[in-house]
C-alpha atoms as a PDB file:
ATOM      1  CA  UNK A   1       0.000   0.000   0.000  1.00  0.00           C
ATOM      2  CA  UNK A   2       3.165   2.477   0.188  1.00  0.00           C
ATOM      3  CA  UNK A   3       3.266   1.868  -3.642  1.00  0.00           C
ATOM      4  CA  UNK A   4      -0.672   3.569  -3.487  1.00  0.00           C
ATOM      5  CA  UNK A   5      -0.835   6.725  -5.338  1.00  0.00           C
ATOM      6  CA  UNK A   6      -0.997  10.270  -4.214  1.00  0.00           C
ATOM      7  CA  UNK A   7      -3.771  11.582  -4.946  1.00  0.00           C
ATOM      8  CA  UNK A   8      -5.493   8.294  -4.237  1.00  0.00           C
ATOM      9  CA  UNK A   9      -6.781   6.281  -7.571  1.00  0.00           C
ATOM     10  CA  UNK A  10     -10.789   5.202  -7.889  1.00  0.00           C
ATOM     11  CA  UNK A  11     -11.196   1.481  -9.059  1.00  0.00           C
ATOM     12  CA  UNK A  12     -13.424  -0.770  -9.765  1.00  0.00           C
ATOM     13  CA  UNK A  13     -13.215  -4.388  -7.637  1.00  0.00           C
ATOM     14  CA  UNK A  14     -14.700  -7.533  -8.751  1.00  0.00           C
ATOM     15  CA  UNK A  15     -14.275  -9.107  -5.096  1.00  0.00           C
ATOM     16  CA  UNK A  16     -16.858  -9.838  -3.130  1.00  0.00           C
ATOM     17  CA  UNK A  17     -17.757  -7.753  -0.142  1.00  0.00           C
ATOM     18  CA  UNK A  18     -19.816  -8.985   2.823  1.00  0.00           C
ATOM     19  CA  UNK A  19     -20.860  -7.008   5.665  1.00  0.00           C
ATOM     20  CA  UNK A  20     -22.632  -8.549   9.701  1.00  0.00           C
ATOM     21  CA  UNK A  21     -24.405  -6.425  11.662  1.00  0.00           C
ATOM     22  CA  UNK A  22     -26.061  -7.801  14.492  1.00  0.00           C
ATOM     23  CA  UNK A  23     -25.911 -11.529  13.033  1.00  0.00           C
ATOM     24  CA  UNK A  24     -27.755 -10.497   9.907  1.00  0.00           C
ATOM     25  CA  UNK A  25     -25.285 -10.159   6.331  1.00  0.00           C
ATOM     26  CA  UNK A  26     -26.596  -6.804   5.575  1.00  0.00           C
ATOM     27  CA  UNK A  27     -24.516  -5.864   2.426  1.00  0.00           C
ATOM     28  CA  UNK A  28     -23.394  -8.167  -0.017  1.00  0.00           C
ATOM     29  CA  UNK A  29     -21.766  -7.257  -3.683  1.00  0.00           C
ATOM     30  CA  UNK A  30     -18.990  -8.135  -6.625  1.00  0.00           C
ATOM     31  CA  UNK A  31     -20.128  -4.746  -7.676  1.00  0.00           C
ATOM     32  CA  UNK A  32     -17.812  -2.238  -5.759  1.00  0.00           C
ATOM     33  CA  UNK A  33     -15.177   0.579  -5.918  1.00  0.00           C
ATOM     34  CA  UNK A  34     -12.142   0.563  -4.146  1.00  0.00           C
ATOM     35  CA  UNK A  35     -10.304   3.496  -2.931  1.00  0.00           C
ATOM     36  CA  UNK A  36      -6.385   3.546  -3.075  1.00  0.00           C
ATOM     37  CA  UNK A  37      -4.084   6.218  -1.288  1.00  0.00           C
ATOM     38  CA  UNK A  38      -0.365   5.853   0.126  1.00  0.00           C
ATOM     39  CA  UNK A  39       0.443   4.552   3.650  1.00  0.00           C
ATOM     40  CA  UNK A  40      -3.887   3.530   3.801  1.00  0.00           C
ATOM     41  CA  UNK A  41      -5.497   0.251   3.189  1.00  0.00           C
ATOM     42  CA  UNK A  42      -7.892   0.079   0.510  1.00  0.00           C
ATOM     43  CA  UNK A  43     -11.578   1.672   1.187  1.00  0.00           C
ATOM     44  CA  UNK A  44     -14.690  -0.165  -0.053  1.00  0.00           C
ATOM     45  CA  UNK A  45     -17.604   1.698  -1.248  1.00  0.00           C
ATOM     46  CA  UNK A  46     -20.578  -0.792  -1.923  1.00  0.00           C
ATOM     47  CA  UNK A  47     -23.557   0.313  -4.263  1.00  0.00           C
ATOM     48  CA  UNK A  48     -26.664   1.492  -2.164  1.00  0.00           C
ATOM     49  CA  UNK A  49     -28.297  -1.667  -3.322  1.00  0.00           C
ATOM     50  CA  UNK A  50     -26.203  -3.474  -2.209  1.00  0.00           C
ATOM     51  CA  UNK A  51     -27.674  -3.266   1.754  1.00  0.00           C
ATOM     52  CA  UNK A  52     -30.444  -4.747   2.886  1.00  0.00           C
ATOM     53  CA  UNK A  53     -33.460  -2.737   2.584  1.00  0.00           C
ATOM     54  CA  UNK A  54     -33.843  -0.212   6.112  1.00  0.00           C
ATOM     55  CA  UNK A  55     -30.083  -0.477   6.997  1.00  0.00           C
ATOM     56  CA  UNK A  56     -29.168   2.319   6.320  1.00  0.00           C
ATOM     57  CA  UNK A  57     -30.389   5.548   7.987  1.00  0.00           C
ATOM     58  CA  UNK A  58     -28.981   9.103   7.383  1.00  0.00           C
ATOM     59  CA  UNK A  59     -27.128  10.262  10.649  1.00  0.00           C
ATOM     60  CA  UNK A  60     -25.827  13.402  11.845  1.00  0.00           C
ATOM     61  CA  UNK A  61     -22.447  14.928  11.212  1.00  0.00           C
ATOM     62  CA  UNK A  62     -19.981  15.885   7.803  1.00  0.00           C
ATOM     63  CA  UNK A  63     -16.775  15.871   6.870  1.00  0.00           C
ATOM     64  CA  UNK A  64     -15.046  17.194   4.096  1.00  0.00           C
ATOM     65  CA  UNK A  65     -11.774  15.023   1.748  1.00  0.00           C
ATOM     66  CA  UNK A  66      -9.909  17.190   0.210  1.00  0.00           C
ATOM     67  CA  UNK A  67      -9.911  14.592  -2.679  1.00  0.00           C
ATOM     68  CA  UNK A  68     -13.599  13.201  -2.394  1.00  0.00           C
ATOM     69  CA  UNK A  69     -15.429  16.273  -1.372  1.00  0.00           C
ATOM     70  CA  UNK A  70     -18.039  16.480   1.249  1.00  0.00           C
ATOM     71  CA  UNK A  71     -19.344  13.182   3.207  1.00  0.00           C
ATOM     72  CA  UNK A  72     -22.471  12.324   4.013  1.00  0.00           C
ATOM     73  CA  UNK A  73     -22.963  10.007   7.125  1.00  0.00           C
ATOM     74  CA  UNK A  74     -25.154   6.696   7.623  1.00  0.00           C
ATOM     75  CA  UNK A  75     -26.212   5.032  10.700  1.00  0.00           C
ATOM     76  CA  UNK A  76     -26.771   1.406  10.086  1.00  0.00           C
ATOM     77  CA  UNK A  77     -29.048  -1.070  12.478  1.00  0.00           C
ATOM     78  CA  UNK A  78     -29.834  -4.997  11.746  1.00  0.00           C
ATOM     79  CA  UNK A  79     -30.523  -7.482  14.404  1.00  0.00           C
ATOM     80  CA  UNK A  80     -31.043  -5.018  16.962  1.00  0.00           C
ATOM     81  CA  UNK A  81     -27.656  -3.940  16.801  1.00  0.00           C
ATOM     82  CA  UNK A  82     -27.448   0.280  15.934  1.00  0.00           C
ATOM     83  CA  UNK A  83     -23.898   1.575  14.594  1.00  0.00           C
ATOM     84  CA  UNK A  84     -24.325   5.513  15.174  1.00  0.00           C
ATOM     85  CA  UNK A  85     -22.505   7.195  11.759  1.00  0.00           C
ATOM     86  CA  UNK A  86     -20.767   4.028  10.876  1.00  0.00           C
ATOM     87  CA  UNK A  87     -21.091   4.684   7.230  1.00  0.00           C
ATOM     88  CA  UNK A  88     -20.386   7.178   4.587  1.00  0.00           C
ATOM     89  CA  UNK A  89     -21.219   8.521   1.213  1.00  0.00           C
ATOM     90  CA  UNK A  90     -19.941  10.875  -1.001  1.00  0.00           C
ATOM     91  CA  UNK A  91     -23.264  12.175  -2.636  1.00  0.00           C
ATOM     92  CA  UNK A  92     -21.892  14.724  -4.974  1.00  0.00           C
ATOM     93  CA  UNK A  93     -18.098  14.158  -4.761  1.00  0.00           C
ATOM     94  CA  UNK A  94     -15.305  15.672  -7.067  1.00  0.00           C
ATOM     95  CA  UNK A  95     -15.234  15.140 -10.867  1.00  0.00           C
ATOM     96  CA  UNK A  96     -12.397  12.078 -10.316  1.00  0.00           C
ATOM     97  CA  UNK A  97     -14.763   9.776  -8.034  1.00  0.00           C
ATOM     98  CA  UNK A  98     -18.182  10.706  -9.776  1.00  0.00           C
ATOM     99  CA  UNK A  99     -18.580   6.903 -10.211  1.00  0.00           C
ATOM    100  CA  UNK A 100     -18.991   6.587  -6.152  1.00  0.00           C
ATOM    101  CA  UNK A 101     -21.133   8.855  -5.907  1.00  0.00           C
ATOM    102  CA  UNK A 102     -24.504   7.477  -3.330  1.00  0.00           C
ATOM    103  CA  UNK A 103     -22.079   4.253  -2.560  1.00  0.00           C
ATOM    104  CA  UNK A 104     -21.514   3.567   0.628  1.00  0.00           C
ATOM    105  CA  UNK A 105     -17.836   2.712   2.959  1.00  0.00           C
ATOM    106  CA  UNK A 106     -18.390   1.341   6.193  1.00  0.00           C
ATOM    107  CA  UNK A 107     -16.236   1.622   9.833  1.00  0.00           C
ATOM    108  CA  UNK A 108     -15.286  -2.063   9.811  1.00  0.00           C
ATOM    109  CA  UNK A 109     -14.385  -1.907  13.221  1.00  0.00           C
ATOM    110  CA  UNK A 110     -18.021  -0.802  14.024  1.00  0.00           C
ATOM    111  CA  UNK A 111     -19.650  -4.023  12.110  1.00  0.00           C
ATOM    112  CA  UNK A 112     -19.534  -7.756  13.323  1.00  0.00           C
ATOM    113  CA  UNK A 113     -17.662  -8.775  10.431  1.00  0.00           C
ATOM    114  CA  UNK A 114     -16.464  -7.537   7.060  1.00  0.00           C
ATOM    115  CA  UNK A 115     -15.152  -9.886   4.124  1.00  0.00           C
ATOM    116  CA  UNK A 116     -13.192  -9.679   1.153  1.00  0.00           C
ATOM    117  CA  UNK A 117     -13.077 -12.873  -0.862  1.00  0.00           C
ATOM    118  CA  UNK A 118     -14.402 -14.975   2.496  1.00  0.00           C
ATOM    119  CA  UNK A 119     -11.342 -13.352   4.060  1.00  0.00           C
ATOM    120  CA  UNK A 120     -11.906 -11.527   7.501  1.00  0.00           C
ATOM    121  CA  UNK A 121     -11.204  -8.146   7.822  1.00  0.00           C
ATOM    122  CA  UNK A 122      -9.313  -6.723  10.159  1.00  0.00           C
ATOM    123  CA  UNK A 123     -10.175  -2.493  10.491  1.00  0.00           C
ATOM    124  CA  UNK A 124      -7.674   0.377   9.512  1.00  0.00           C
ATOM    125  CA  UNK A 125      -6.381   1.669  12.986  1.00  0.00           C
ATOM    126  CA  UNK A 126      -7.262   5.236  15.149  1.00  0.00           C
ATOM    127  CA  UNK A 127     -11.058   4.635  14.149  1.00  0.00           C
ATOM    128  CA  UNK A 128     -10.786   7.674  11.950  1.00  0.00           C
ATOM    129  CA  UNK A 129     -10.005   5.562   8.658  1.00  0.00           C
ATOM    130  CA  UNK A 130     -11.980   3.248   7.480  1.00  0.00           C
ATOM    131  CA  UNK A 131      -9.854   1.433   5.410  1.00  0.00           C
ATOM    132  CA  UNK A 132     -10.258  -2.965   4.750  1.00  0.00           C
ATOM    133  CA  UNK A 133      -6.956  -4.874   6.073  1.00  0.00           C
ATOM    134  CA  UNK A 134      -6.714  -7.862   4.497  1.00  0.00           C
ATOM    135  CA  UNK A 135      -3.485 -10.438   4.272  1.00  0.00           C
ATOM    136  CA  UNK A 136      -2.674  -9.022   1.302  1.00  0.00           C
ATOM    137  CA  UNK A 137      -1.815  -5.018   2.123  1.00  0.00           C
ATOM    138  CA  UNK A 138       0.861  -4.526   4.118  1.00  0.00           C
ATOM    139  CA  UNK A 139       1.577  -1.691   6.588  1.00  0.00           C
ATOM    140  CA  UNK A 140       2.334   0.399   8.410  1.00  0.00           C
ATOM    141  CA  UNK A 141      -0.185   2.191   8.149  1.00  0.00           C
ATOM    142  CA  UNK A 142      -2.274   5.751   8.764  1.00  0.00           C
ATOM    143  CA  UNK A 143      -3.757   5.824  11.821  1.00  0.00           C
ATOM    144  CA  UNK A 144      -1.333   3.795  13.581  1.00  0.00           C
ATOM    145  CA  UNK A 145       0.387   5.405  16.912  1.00  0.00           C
ATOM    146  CA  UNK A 146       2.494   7.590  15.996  1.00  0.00           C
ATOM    147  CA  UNK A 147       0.953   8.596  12.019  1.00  0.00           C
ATOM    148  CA  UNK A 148      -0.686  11.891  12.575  1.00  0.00           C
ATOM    149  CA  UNK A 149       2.121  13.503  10.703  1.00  0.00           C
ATOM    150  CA  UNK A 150       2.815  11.128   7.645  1.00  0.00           C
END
C-alpha cells in the first residue's frame, strides 16, 4: 500500500464484499469501488443496493476530503444492533470519483464482520479511517500510533 498513489486512484473491484451487523449479512456485492491512497489500506464503497433494505439511515455529522469532497454520514441497524454514523457517502463528490457517488464505505471496526473474498477483515487503525486490512496489504499504516504527521 506504500506503492498507493498520491492523490489516491478510484477502481473498480470484482471481489466480493460482505458485511454482519447484528448476526444479519446486511450488504453483499462483486459490484464495488475501491479506494487507493499511500500509507492507507484500501476503502470499499458498496452500491446502495447493495444493503439490505432499512439499513441504512442518514445520521448526523460531515466531513469534508480534500480529494472526495463532502461526506455524508449513515447510521446502520440490523438485528437489533445500531452503529451511530458508521457509514459514509460521497453524494456529490469531485469530478475524479463521480462513479462513487450514493455508494456507501463502512467503519469495519463498528460491524460484526467484514469480508473480502471470504477473508476476515481486520479495520484500519485510530477509528478515523476506514480502510479494509486484508493479508494481502501490508503496513504500516495511517492511523497507527504515531501517524498523525505522515
Amino acid at each position: 500500500m506504500w506503492a498507493y498513489p498520491r492523490p489516491p486512484r478510484l477502481e473498480r473491484t470484482p471481489r466480493r464484499l460482505e458485511i454482519w451487523l447484528g448476526g444479519v449479512r446486511i450488504a453483499d456485492t462483486t459490484g464495488a469501488y475501491r479506494v487507493l491512497e499511500t500509507s492507507h489500506p484500501p476503502t470499499y464503497y458498496l452500491p446502495r443496493a447493495a444493503f439490505l433494505p432499512g439499513v441504512l439511515q442518514p445520521a448526523a455529522g460531515r466531513s469534508v476530503c480534500e480529494w472526495k469532497g463532502p461526506a455524508t454520514y449513515w447510521t446502520l441497524e440490523a438485528g437489533g444492533q445500531r452503529a451511530e454514523a458508521a457509514g459514509w457517502s460521497y453524494e456529490t463528490p469531485s469530478p475524479p470519483f463521480q462513479a462513487i457517488a450514493g455508494f456507501v464505505a463502512v467503519y469495519a471496526g463498528r460491524m460484526d464482520a467484514c469480508r473480502v473474498d471470504g477473508v476476515p477483515v481486520t479495520p484500519q487503525p485510530g477509528g478515523f479511517y476506514g480502510g479494509w486490512i486484508t493479508p494481502d496489504v501490508v503496513g504500516p499504516f495511517k492511523g497507527e500510533p504515531g501517524s498523525m504527521g505522515w
